[in-house]
Every structure is written in C-alpha cells, then in structure tokens.
PDB file of N, CA and C in Angstrom:
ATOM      1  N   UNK A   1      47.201 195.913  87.900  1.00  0.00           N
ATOM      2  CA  UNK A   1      46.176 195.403  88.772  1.00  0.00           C
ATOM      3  C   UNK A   1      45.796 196.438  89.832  1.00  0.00           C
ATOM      4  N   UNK A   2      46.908 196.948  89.963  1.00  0.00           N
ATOM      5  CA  UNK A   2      46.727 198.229  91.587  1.00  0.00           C
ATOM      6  C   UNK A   2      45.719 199.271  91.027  1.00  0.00           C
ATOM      7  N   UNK A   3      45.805 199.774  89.739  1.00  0.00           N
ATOM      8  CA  UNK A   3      44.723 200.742  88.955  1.00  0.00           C
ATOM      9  C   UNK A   3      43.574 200.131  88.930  1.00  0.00           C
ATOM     10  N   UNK A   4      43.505 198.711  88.617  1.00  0.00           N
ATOM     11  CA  UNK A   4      42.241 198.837  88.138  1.00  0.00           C
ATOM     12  C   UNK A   4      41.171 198.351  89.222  1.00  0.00           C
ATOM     13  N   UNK A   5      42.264 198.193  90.815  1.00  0.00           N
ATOM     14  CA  UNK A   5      41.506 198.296  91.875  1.00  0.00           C
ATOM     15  C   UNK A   5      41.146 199.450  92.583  1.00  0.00           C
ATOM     16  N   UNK A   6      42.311 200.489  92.369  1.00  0.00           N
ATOM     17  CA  UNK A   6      41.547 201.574  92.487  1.00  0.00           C
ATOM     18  C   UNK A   6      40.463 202.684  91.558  1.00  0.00           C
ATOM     19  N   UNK A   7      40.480 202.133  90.431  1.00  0.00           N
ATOM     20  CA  UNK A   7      39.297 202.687  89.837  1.00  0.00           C
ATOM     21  C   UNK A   7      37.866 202.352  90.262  1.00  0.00           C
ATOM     22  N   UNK A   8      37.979 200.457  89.857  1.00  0.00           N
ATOM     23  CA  UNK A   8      36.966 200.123  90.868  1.00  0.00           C
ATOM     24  C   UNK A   8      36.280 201.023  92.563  1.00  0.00           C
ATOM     25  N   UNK A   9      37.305 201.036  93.421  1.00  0.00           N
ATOM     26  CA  UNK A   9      36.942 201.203  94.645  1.00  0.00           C
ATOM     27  C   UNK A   9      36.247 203.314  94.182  1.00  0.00           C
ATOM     28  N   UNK A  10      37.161 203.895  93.236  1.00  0.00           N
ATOM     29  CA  UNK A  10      36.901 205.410  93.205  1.00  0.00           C
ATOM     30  C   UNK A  10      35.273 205.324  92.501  1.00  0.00           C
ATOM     31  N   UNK A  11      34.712 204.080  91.872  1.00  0.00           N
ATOM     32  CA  UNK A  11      33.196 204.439  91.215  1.00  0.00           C
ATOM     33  C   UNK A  11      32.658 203.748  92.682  1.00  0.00           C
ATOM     34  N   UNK A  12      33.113 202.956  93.060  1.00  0.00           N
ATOM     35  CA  UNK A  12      32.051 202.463  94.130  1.00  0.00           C
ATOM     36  C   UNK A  12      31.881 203.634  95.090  1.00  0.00           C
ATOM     37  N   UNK A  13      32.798 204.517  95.339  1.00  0.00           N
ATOM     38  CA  UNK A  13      32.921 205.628  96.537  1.00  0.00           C
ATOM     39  C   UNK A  13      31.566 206.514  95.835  1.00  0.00           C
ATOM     40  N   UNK A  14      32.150 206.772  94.532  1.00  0.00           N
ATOM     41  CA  UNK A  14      31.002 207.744  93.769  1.00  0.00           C
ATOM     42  C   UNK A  14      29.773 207.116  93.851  1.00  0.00           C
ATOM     43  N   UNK A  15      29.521 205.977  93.909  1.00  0.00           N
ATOM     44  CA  UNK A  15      27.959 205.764  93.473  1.00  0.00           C
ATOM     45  C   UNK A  15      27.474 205.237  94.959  1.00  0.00           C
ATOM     46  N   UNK A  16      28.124 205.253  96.109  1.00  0.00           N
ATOM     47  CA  UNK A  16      27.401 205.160  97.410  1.00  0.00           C
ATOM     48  C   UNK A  16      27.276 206.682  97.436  1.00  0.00           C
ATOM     49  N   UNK A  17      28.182 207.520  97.247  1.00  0.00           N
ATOM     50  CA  UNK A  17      28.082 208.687  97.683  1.00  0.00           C
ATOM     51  C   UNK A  17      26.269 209.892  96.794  1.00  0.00           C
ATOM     52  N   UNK A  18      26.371 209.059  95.583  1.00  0.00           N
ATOM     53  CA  UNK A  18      25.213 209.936  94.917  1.00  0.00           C
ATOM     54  C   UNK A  18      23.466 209.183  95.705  1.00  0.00           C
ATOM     55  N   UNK A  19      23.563 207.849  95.932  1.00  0.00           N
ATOM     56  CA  UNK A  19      22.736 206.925  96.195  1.00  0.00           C
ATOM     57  C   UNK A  19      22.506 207.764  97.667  1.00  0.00           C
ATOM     58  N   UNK A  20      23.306 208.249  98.477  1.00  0.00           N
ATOM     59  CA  UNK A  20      23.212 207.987  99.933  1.00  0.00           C
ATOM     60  C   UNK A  20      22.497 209.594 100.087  1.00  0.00           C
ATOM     61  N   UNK A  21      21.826 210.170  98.950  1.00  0.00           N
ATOM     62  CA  UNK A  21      21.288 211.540  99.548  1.00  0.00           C
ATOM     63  C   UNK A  21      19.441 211.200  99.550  1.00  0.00           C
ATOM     64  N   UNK A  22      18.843 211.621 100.672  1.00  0.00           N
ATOM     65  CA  UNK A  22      17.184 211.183 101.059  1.00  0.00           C
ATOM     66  C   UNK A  22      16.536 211.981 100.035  1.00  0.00           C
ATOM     67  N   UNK A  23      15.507 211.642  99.498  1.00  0.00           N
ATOM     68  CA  UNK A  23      14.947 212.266  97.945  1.00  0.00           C
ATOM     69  C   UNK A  23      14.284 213.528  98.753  1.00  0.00           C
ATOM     70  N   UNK A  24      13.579 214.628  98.196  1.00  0.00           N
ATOM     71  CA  UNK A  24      13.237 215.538  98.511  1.00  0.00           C
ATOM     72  C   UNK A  24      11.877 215.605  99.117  1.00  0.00           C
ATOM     73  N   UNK A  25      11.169 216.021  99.898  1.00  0.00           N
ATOM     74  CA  UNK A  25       9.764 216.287 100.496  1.00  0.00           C
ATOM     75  C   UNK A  25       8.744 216.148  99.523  1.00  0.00           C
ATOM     76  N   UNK A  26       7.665 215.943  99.228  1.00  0.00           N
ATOM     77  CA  UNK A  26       6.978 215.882  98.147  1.00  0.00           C
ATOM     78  C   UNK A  26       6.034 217.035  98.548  1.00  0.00           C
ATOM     79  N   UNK A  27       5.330 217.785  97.303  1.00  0.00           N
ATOM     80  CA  UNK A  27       5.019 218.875  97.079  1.00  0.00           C
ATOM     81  C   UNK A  27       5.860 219.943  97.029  1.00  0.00           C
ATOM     82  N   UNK A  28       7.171 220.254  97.387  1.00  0.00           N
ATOM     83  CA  UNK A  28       8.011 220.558  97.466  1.00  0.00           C
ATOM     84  C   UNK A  28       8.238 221.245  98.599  1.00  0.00           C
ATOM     85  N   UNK A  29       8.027 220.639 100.103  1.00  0.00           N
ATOM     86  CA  UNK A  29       8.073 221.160 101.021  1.00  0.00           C
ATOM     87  C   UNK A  29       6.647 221.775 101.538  1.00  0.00           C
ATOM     88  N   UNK A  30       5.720 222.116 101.071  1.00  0.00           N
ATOM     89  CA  UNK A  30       4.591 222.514 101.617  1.00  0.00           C
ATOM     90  C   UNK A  30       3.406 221.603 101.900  1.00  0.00           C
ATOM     91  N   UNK A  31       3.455 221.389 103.570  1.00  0.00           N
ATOM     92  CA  UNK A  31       2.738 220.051 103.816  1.00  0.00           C
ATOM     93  C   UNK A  31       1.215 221.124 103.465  1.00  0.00           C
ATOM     94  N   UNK A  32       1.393 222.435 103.520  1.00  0.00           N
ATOM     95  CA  UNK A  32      -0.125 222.810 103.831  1.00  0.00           C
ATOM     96  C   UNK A  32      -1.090 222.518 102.562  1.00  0.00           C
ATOM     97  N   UNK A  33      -0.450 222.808 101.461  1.00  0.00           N
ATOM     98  CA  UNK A  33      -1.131 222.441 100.226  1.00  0.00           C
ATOM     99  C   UNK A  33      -1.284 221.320 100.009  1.00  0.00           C
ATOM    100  N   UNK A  34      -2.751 221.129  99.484  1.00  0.00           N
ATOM    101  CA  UNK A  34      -2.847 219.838  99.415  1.00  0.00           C
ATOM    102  C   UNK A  34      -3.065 218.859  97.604  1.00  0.00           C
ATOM    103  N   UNK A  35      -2.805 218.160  97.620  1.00  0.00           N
ATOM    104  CA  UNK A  35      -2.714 217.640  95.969  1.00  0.00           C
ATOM    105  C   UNK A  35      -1.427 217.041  95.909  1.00  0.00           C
ATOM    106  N   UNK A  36      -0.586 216.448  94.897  1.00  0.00           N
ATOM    107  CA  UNK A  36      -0.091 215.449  94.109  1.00  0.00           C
ATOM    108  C   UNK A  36       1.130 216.204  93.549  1.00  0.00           C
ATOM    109  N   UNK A  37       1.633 217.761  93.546  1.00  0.00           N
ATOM    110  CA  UNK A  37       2.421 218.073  92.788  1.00  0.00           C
ATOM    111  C   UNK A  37       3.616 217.554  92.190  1.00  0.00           C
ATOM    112  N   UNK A  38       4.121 217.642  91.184  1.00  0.00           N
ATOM    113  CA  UNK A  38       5.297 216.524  90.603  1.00  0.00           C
ATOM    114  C   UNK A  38       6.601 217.563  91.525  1.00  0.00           C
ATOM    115  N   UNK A  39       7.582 216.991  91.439  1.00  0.00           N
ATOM    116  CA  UNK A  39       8.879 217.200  92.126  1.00  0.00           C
ATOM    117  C   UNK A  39       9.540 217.781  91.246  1.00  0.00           C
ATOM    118  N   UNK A  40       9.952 219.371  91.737  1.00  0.00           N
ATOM    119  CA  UNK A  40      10.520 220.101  90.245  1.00  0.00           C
ATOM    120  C   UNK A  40       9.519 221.432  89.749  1.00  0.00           C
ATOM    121  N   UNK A  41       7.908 220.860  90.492  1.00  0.00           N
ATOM    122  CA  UNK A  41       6.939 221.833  90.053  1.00  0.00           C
ATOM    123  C   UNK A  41       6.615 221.829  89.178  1.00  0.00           C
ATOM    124  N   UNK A  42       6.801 221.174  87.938  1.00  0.00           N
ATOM    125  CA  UNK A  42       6.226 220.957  86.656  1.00  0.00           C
ATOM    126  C   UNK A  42       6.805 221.762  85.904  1.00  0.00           C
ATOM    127  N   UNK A  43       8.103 222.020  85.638  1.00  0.00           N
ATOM    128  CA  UNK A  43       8.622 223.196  84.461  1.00  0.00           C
ATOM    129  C   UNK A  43       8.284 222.688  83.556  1.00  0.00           C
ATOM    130  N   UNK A  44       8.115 223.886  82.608  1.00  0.00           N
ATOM    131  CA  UNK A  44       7.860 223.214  81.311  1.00  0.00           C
ATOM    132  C   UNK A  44       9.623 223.098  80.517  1.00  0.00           C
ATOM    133  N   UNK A  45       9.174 222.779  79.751  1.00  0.00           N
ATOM    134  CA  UNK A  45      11.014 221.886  79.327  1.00  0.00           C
ATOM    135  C   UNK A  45      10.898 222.437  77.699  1.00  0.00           C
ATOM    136  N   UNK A  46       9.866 223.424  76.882  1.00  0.00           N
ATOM    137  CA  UNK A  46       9.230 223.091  75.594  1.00  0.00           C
ATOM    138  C   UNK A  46      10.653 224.592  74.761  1.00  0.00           C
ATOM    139  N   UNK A  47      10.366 225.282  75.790  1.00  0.00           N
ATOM    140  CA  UNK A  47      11.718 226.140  75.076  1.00  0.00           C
ATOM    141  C   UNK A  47      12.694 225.954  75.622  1.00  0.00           C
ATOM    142  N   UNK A  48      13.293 225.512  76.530  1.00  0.00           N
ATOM    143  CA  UNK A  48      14.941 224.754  76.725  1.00  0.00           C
ATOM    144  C   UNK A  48      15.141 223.915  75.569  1.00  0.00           C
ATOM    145  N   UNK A  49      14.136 222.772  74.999  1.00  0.00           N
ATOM    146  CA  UNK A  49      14.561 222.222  73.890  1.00  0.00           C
ATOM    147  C   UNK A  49      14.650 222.576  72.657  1.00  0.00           C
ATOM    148  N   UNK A  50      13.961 223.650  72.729  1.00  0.00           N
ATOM    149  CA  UNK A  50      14.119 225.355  71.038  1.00  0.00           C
ATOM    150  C   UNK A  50      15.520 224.921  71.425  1.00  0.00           C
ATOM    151  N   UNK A  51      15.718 225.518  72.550  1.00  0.00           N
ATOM    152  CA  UNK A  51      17.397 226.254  72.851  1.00  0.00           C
ATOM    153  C   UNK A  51      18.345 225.141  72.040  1.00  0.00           C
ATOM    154  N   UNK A  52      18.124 224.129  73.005  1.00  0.00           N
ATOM    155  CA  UNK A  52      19.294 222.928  72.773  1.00  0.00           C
ATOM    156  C   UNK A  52      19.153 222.462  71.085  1.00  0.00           C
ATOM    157  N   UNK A  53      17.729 222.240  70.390  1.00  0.00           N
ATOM    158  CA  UNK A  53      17.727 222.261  69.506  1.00  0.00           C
ATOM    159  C   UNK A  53      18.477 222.916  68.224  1.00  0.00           C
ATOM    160  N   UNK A  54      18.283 224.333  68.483  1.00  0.00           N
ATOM    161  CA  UNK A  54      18.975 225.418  67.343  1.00  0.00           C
ATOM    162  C   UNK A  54      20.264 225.449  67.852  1.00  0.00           C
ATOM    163  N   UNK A  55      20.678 224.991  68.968  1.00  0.00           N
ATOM    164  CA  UNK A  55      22.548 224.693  69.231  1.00  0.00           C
ATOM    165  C   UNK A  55      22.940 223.610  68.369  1.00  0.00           C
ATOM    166  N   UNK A  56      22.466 222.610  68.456  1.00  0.00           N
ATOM    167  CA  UNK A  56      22.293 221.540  67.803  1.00  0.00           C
ATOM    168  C   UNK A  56      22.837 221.496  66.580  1.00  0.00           C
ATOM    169  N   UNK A  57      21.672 222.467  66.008  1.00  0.00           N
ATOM    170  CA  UNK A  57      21.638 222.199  64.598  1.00  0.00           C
ATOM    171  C   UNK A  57      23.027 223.511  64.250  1.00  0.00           C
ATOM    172  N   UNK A  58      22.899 224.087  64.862  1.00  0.00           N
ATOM    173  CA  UNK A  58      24.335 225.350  64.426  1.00  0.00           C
ATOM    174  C   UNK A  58      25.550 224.602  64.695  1.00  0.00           C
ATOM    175  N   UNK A  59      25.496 224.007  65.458  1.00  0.00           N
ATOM    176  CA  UNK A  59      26.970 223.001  65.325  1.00  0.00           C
ATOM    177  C   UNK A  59      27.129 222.012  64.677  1.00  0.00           C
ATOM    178  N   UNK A  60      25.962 221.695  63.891  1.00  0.00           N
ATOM    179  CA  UNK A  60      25.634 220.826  62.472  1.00  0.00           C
ATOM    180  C   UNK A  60      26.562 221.405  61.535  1.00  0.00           C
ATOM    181  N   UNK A  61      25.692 222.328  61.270  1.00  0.00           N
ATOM    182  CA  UNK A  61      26.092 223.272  60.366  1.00  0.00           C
ATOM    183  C   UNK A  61      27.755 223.621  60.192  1.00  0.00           C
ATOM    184  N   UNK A  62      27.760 224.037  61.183  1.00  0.00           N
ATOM    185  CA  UNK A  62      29.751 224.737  61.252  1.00  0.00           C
ATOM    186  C   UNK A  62      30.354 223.640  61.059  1.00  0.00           C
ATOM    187  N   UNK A  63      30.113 222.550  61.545  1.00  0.00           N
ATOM    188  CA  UNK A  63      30.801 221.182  60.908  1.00  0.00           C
ATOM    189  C   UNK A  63      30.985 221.212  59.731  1.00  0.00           C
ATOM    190  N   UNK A  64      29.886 221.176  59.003  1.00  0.00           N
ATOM    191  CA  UNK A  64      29.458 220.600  57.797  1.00  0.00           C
ATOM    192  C   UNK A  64      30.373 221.587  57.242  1.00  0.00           C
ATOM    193  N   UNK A  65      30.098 222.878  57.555  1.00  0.00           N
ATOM    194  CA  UNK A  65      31.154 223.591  56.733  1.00  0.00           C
ATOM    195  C   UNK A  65      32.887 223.596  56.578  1.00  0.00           C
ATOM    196  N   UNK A  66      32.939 223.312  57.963  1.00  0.00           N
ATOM    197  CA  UNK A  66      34.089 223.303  58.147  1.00  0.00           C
ATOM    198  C   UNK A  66      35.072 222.076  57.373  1.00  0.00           C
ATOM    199  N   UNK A  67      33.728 220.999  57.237  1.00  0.00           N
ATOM    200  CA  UNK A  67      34.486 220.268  56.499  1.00  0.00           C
ATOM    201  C   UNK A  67      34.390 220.000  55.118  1.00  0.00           C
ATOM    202  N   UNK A  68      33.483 220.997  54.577  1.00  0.00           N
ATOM    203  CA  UNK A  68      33.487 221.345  53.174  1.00  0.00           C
ATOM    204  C   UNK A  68      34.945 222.216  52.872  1.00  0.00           C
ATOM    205  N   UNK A  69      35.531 223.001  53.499  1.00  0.00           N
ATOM    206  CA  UNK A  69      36.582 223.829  53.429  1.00  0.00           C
ATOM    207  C   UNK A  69      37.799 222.684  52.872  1.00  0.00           C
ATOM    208  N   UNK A  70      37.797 221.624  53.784  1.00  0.00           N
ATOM    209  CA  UNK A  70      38.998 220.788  53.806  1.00  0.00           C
ATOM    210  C   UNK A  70      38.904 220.277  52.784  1.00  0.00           C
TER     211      UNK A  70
END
C-alpha cells in the first residue's frame, strides 16, 4: 500500500510540475512583427520523417534478419 501511495503522489508531483510552466510569447517573442506566426516558427517536419522513416524500416529489416538466422 506504502508504494502504491508513493507512486501515486511521485506522478502527481510530475504532472503539477510539467502543467505549472506559462506557454511561450506568441510570435515568438517579437511584439514588433505583426501577423499570426505558429509557435515553433513553422519547421518543416518533411525530412525528419525521411530520417525516422529509413530508421524505421532498417530496424525492420535487421530484425527480420536476425530472425531468419534463428
């Protein structure tokens, strides 16, 4: 019972603690510009997911082999 009150109390600590930070300025700090910019600046995300993709699939692969071996 003593664990599974302190697990409880260790996520509640964690999730006041992530909740309790003020979101960031919008535009990203520059009141002078004016417009709508998204938060982050708009990266594009189109080759990080190449990346993660062809990891992906290469650790497909080495699996697959690895368990063709066995």
């Amino acid at each position: 019972m003593k664990k599974i009150f302190c697990l409880i109390a260790l996520l509640f600590s964690i999730n006041m603690i992530l909740f309790s930070q003020t979101p960031p300025p919008p535009n990203g700090g520059d009141y002078n510009n004016g417009g709508n910019t998204p938060v982050g600046g708009g990266a594009p995300i189109g080759s990080g997911l190449g990346i993660m993709l062809s990891l992906g699939l290469g650790y497909a692969w080495k699996s697959q082999q690895k368990n063709k071996l066995q």
